[in-house]
C-alpha atoms as a PDB file:
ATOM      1  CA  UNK A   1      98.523  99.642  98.632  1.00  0.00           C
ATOM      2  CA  UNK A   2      97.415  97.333 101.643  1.00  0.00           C
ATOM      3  CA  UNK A   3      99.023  97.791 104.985  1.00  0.00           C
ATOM      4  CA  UNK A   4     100.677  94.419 104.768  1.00  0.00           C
ATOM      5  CA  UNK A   5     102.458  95.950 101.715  1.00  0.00           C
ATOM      6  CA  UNK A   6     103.309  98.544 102.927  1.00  0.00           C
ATOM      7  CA  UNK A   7     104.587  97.154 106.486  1.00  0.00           C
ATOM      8  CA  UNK A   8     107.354  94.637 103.776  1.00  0.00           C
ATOM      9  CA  UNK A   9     108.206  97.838 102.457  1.00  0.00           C
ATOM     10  CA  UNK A  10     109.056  99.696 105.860  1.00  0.00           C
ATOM     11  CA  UNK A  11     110.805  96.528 107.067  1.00  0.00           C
ATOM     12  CA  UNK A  12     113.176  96.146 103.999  1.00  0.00           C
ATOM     13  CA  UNK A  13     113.921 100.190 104.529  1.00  0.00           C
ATOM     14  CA  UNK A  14     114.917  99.924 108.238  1.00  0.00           C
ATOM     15  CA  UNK A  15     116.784  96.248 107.745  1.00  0.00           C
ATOM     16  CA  UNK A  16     119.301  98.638 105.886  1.00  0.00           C
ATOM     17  CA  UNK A  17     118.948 101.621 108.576  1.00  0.00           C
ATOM     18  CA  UNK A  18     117.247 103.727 105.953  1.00  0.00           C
ATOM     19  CA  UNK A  19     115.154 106.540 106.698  1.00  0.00           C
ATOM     20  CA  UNK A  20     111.404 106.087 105.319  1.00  0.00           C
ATOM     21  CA  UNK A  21     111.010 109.219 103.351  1.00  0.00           C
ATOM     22  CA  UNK A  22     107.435 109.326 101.573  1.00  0.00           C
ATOM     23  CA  UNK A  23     109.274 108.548  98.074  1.00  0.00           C
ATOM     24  CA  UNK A  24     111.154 105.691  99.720  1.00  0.00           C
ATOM     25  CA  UNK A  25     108.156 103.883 101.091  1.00  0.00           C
ATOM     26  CA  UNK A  26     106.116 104.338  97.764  1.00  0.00           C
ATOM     27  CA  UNK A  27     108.679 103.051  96.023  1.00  0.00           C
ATOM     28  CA  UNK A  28     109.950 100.513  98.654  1.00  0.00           C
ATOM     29  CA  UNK A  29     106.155  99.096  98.730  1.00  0.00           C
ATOM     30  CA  UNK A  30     106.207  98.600  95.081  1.00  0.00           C
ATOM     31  CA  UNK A  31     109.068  96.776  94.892  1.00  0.00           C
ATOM     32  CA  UNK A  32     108.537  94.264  97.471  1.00  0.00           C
ATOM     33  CA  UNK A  33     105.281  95.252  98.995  1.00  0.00           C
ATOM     34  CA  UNK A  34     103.858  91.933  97.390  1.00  0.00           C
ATOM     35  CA  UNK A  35     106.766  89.924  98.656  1.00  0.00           C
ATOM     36  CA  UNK A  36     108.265  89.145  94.873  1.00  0.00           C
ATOM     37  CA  UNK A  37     111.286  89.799  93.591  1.00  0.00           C
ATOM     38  CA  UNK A  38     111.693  92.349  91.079  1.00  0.00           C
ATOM     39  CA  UNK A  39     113.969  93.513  87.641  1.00  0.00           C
ATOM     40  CA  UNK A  40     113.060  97.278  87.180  1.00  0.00           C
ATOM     41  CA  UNK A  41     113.981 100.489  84.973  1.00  0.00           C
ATOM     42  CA  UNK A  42     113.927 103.456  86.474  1.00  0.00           C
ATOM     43  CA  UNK A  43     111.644 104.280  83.875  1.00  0.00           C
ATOM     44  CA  UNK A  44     109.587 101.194  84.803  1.00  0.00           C
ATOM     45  CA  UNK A  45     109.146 102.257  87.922  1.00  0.00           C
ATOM     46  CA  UNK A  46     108.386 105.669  87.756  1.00  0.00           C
ATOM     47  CA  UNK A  47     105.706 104.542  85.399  1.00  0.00           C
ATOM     48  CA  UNK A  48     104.626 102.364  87.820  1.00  0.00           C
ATOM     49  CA  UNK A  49     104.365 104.779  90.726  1.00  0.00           C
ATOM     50  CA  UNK A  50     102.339 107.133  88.616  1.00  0.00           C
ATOM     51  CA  UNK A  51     100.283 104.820  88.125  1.00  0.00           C
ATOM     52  CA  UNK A  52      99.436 104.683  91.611  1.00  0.00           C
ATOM     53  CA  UNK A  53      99.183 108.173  91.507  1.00  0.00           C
ATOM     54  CA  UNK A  54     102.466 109.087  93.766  1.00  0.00           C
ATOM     55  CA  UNK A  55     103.816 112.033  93.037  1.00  0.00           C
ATOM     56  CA  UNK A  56     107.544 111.146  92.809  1.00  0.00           C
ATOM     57  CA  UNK A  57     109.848 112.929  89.919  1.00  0.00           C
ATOM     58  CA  UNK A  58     112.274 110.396  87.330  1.00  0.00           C
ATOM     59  CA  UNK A  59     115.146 112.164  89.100  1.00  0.00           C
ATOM     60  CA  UNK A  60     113.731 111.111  92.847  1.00  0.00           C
ATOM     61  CA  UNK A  61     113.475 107.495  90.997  1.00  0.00           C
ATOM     62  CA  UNK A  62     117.112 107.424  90.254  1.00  0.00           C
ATOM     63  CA  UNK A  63     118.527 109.051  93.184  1.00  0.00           C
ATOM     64  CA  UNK A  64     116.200 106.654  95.222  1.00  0.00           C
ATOM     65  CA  UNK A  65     117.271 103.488  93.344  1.00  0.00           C
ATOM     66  CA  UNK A  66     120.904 104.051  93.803  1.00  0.00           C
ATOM     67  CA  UNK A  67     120.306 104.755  97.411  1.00  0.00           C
ATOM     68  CA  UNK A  68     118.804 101.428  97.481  1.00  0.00           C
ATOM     69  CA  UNK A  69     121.636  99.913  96.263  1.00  0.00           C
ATOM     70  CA  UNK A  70     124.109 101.570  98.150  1.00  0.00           C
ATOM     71  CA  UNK A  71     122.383 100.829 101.573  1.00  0.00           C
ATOM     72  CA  UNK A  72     122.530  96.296 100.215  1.00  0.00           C
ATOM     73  CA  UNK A  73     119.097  96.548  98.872  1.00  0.00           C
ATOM     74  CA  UNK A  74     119.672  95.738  95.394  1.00  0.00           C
ATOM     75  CA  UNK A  75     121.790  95.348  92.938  1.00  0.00           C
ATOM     76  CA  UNK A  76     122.139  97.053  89.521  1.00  0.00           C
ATOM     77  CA  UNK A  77     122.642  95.150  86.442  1.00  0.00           C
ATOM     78  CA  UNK A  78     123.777  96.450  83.167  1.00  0.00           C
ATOM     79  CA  UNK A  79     123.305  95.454  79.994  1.00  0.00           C
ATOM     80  CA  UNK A  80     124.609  96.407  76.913  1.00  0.00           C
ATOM     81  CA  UNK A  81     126.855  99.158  78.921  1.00  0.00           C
ATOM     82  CA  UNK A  82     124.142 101.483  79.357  1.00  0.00           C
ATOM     83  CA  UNK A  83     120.839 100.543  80.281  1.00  0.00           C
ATOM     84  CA  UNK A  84     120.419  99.625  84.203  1.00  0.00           C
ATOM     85  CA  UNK A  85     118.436  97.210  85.675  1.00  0.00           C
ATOM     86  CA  UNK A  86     117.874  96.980  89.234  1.00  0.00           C
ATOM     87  CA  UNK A  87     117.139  93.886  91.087  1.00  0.00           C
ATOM     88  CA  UNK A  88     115.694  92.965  94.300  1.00  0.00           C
ATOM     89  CA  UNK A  89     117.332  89.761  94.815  1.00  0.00           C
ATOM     90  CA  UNK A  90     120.928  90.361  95.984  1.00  0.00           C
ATOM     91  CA  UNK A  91     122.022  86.787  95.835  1.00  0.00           C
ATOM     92  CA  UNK A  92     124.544  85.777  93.242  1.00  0.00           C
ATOM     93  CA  UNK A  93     122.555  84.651  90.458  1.00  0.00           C
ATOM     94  CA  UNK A  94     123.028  85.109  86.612  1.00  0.00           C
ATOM     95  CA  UNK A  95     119.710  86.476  84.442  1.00  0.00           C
ATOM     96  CA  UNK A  96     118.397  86.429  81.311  1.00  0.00           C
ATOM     97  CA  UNK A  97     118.250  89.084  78.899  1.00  0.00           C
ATOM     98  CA  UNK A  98     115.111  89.019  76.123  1.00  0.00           C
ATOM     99  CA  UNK A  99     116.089  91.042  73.626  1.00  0.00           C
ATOM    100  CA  UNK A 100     112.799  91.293  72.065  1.00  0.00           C
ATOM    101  CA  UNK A 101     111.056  92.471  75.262  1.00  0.00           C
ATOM    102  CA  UNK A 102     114.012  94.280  77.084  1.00  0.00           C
ATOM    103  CA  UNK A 103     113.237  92.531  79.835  1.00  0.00           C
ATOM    104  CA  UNK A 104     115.781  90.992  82.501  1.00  0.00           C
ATOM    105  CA  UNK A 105     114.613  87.569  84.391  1.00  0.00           C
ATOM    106  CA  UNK A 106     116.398  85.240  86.347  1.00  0.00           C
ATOM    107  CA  UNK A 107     118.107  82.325  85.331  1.00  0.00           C
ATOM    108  CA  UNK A 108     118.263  79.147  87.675  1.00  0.00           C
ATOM    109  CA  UNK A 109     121.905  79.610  89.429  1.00  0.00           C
ATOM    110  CA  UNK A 110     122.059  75.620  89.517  1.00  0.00           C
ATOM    111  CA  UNK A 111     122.668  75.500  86.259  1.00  0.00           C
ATOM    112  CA  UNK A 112     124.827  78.166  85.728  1.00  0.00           C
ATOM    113  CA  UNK A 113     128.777  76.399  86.160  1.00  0.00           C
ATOM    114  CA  UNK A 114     131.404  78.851  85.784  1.00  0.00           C
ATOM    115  CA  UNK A 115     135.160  76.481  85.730  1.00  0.00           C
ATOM    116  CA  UNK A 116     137.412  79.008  85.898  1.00  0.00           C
ATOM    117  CA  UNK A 117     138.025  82.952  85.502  1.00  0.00           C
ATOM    118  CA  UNK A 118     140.915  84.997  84.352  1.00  0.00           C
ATOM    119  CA  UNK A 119     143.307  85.901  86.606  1.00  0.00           C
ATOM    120  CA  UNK A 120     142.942  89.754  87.897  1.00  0.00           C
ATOM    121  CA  UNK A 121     145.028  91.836  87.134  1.00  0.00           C
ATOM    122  CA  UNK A 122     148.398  93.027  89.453  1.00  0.00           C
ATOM    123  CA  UNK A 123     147.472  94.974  92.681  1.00  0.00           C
ATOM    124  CA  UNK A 124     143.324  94.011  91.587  1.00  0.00           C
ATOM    125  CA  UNK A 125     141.166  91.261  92.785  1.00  0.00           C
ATOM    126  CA  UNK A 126     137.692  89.995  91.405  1.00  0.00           C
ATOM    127  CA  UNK A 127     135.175  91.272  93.454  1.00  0.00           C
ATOM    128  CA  UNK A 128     132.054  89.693  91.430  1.00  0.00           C
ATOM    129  CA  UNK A 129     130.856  88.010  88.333  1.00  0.00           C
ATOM    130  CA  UNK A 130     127.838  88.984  86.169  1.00  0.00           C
ATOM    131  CA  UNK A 131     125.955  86.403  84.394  1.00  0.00           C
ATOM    132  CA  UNK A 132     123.465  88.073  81.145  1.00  0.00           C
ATOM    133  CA  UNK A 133     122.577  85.620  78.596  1.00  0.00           C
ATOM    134  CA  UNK A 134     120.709  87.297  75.993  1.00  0.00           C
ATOM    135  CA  UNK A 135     118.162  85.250  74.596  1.00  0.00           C
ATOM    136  CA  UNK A 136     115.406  85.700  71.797  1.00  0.00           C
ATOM    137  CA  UNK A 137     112.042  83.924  71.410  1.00  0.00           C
ATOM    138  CA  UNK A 138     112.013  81.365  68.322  1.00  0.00           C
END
């Protein structure tokens, strides 16, 4: 990891007044150390810190992810119902979903026109909409 990565990583920590544990800046610094947005598993990314040879358990990975997204950091996506994806980029965007691949990218917001919702339920409101198109290479 270079210093500049790991100096993104410390800043996007303390922007949401989180404490920089050791797992959190290992994992911080590979999500946005390089200053890209990213779509991860928790799976991905524990394989991913491994690779760097951290020493940071699958259960650390979750419990650090949803941290992350409780603090504004990212958001989780879900496909399917039951396999999370966790994203980076907070703005409201919709994604793609490659079915062959498993892999969740984003789709250009521009394009995306949504003319009108449902109307909540009594006593509810909508608090956001997610966009997955599934896709599959021809």
């Amino acid at each position: 990891m270079t210093i500049r990565a790991t100096e993104r990583g410390t800043s996007w920590l303390s922007s949401a007044g989180l404490r920089p544990t050791r797992q959190r800046m290992s994992l911080a610094t590979l999500l946005v150390g390089d200053g890209n947005d990213r779509h991860v598993t928790a799976e991905s990314l524990y394989a991913a810190s491994v690779a760097t040879g951290d020493k940071v358990s699958l259960a650390t990975v979750y419990n650090t992810l949803r941290a992350f997204c409780d603090a504004g950091l990212m958001r989780e996506v879900t496909v399917d119902g039951s396999k999370s994806y966790f994203d980076t980029n907070i703005t409201d965007h919709p994604h793609f979903f490659w079915e062959d691949s498993h892999e969740l990218t984003d789709a250009p917001a521009e394009q995306l026109v949504i003319s009108r919702l449902p109307e909540a339920p009594e006593g509810a409101e909508v608090s956001k909409v997610d966009v997955v198109i599934r896709v599959r290479r021809v």
